[in-house]
N, C-alpha and C. Protein backbone atom coordinates (compact mmCIF):
# COMPACT_ATOMS: atom_id res chain seq x y z
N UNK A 1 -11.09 39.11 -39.36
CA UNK A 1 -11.99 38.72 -38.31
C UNK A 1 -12.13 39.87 -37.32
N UNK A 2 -13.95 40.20 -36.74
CA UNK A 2 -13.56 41.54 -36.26
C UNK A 2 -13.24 40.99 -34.64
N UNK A 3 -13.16 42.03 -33.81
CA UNK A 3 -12.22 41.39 -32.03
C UNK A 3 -13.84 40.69 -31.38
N UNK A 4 -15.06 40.78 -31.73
CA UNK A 4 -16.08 40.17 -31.05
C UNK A 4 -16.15 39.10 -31.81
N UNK A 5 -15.90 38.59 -32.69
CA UNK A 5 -15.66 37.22 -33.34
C UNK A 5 -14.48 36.54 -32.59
N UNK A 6 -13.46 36.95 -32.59
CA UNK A 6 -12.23 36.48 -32.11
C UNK A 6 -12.92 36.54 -30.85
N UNK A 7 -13.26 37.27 -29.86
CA UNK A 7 -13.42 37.03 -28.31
C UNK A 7 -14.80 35.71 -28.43
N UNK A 8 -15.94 35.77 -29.50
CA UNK A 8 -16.44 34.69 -29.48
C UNK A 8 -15.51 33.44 -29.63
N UNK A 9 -14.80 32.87 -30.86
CA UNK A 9 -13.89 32.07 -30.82
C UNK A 9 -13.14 31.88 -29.58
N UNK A 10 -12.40 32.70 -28.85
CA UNK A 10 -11.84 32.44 -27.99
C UNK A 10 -12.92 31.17 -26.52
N UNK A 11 -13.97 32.13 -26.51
CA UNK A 11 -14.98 31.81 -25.57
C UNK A 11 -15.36 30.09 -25.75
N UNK A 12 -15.32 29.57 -27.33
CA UNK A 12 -15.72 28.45 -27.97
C UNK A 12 -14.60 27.53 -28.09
N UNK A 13 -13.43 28.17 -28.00
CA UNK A 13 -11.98 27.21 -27.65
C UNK A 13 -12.29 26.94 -26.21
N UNK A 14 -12.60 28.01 -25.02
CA UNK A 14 -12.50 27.53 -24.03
C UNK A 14 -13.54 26.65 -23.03
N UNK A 15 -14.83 26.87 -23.94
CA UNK A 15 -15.82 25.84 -23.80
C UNK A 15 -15.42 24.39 -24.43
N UNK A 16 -14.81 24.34 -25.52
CA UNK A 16 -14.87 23.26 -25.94
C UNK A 16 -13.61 22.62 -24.78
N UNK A 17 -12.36 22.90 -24.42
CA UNK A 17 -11.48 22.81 -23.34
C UNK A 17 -12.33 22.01 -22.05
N UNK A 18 -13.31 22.91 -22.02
CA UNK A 18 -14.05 22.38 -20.21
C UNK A 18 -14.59 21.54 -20.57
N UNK A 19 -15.95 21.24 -21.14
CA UNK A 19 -16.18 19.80 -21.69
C UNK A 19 -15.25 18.56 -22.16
N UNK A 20 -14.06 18.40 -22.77
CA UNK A 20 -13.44 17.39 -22.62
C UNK A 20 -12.46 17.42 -21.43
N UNK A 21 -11.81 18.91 -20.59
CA UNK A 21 -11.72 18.14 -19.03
C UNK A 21 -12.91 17.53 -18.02
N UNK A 22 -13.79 17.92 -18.76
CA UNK A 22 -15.08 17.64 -17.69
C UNK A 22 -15.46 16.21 -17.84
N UNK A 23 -15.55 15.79 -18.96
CA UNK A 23 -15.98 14.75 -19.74
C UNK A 23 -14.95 13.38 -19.09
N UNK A 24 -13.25 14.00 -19.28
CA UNK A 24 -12.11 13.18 -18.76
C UNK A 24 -12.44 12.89 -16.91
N UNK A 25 -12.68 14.12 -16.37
CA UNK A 25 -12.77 14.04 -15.14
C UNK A 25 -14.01 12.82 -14.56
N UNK A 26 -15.07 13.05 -15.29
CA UNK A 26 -16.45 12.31 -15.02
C UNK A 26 -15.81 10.68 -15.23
N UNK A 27 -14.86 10.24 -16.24
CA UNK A 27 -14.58 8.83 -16.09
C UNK A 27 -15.07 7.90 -14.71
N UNK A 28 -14.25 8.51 -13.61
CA UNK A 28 -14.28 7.90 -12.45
C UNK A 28 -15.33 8.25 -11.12
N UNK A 29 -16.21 9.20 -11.95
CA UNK A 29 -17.39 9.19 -11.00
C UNK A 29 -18.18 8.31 -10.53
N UNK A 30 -18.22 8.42 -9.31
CA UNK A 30 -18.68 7.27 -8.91
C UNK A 30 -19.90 6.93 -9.34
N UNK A 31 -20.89 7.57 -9.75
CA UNK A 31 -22.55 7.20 -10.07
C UNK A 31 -22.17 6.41 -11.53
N UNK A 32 -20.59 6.48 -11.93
CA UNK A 32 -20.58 6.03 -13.53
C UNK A 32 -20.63 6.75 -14.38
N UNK A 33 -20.15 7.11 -15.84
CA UNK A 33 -19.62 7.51 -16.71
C UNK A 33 -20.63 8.14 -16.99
N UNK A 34 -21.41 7.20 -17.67
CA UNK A 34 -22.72 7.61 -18.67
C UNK A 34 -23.39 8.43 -17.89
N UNK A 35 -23.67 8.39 -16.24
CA UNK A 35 -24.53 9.00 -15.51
C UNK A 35 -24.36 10.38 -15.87
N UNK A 36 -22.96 10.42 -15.36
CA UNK A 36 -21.97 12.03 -15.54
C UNK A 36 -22.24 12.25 -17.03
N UNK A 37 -22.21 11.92 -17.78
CA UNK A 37 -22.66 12.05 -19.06
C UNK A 37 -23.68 13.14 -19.44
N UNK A 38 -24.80 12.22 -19.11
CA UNK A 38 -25.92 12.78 -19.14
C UNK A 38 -26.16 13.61 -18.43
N UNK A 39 -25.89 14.02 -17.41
CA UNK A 39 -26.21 15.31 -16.40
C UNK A 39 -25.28 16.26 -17.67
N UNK A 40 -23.75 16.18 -17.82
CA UNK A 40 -23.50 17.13 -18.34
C UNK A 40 -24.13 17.91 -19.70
N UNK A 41 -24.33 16.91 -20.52
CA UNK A 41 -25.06 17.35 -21.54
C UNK A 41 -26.50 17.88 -21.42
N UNK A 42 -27.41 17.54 -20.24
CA UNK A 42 -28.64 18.68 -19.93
C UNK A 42 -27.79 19.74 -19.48
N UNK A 43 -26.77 19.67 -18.87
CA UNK A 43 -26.76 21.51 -18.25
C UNK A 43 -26.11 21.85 -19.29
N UNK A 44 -25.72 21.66 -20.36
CA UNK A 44 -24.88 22.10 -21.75
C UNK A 44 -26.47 22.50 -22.66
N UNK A 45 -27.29 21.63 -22.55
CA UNK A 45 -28.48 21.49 -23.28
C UNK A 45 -28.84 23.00 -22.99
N UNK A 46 -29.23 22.65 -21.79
CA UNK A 46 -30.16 23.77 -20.66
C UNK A 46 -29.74 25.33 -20.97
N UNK A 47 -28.10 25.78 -21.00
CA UNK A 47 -27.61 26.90 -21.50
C UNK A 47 -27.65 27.05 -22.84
N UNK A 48 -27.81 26.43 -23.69
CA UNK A 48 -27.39 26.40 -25.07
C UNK A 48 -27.74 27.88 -25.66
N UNK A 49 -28.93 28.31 -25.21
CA UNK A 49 -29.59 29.83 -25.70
C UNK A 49 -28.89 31.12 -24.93
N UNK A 50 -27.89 30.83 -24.18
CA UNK A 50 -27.63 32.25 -23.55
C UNK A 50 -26.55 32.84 -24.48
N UNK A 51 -26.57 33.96 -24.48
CA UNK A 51 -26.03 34.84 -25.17
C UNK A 51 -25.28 35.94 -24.91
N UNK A 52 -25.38 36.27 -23.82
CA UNK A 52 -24.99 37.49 -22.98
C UNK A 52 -23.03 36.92 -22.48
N UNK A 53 -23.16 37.96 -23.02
CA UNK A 53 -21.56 37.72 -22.49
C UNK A 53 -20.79 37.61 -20.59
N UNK A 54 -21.81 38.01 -20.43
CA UNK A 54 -21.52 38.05 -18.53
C UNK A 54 -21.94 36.97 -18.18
N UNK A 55 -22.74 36.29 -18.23
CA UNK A 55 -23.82 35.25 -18.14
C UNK A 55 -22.70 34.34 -18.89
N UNK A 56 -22.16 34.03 -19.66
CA UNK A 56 -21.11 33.30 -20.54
C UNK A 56 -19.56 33.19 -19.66
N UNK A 57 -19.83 34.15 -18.79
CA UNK A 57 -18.28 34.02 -18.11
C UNK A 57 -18.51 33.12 -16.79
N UNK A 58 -20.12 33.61 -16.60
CA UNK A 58 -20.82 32.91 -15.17
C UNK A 58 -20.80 31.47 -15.14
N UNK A 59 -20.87 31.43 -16.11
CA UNK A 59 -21.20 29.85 -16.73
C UNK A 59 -19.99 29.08 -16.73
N UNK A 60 -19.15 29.74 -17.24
CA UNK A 60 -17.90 29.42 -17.51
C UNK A 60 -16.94 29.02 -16.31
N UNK A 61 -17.32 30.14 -15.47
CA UNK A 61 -16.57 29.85 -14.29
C UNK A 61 -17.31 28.61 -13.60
N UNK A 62 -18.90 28.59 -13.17
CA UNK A 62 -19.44 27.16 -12.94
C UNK A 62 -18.23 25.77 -13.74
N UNK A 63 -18.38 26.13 -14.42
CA UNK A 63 -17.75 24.64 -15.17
C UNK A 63 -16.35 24.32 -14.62
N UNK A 64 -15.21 25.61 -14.11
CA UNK A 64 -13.99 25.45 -13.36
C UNK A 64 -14.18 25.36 -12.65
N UNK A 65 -15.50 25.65 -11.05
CA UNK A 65 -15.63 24.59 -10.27
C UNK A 65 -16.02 23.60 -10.13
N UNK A 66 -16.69 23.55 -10.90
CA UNK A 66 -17.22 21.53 -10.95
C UNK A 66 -15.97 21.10 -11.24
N UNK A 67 -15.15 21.16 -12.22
CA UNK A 67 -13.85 20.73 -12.30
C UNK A 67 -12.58 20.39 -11.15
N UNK A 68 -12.94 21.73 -10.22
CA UNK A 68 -12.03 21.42 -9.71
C UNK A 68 -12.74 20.42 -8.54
N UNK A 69 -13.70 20.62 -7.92
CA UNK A 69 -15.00 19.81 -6.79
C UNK A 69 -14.80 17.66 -7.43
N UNK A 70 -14.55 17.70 -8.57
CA UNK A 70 -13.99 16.97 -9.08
C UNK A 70 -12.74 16.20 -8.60
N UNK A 71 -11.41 17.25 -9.38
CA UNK A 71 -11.00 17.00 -8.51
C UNK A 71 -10.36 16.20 -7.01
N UNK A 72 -11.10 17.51 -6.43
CA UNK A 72 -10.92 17.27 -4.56
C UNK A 72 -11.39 16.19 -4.64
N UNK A 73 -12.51 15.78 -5.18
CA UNK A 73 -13.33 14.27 -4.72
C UNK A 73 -12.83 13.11 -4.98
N UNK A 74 -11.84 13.10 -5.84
CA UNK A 74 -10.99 11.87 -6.19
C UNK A 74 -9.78 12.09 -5.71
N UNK A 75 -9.18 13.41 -4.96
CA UNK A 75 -8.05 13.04 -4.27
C UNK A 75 -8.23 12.35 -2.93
N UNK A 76 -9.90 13.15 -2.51
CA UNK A 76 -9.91 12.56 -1.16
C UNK A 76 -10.35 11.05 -1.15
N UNK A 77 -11.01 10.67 -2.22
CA UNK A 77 -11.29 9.43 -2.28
C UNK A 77 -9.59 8.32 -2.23
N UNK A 78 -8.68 8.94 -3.03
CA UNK A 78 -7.19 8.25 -2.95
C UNK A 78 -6.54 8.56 -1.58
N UNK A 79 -7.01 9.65 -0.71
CA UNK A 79 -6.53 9.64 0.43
C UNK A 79 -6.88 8.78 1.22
N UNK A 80 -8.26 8.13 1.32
CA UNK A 80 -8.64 7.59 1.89
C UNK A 80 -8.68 6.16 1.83
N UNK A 81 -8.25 5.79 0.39
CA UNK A 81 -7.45 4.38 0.25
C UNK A 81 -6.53 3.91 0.78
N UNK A 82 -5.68 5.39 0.63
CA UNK A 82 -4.13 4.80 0.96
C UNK A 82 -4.24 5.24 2.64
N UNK A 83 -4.91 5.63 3.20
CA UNK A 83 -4.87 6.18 4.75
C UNK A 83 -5.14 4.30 5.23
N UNK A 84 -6.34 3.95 4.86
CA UNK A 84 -6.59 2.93 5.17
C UNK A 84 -5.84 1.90 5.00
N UNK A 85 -5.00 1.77 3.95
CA UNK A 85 -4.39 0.62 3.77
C UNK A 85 -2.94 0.73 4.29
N UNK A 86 -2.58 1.57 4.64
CA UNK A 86 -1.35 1.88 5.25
C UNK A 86 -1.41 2.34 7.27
N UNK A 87 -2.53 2.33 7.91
CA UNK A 87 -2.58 2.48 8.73
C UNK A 87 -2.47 1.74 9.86
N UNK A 88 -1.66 1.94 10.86
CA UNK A 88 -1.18 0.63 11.87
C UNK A 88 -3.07 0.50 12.54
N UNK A 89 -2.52 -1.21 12.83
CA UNK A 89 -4.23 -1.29 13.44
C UNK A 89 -3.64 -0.92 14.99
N UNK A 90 -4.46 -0.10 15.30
CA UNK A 90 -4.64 0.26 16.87
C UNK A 90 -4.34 -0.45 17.76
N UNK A 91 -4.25 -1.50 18.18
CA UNK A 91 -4.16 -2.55 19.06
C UNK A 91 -2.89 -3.48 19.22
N UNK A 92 -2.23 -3.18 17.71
CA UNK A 92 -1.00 -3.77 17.87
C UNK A 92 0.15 -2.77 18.89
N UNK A 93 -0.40 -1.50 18.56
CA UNK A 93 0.25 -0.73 18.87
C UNK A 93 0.36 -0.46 20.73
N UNK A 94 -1.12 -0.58 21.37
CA UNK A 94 -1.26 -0.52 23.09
C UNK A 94 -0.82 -2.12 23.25
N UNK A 95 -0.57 -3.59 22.57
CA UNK A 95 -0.08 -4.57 22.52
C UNK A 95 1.34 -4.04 23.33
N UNK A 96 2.01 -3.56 22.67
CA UNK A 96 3.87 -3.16 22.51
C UNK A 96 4.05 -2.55 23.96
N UNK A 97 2.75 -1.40 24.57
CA UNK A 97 3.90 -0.76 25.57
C UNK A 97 3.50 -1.43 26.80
């Protein structure tokens, strides 16, 4: 195998990688699964013809931030569960002194 085959392969392990974290991540989006779905597969659609190897890393890196924007959005969404449900109500508290 010559090293631009192998660096293609490599490129196609790590695409295929971001799409099923991407795919895992979208579960709990809030617009819904299928929504996330379908957006991902047009912007998968939409690139399908590029070829350029710089443009391939550009891309690439797009997909590790959506991942991580991801993510942030479901930690802050769990922060904000548990902030709320664990938070003294205000009033008990000027009650006491």
């Amino acid at each position: 195998m010559k090293a631009a085959e192998k660096l293609g392969l490599a490129r196609a392990v790590r695409l295929k990688i971001f799409v099923g974290t991407l795919l895992y991540l979208g579960k709990n989006y809030p617009k819904g699964y299928d929504y996330f779905r379908d957006k991902l597969r047009m912007a998968f659609d939409k690139n399908k013809g590029v070829t350029d190897p710089q443009q391939i890393q550009e891309l690439l890196g797009k997909c590790d931030n959506i991942a991580r924007e991801l993510e942030t959005l479901y930690m802050m969404r769990q922060y904000r569960v548990v902030n709320k449900r664990f938070r003294e109500d205000p009033r008990k508290q000027r009650s006491s002194m």
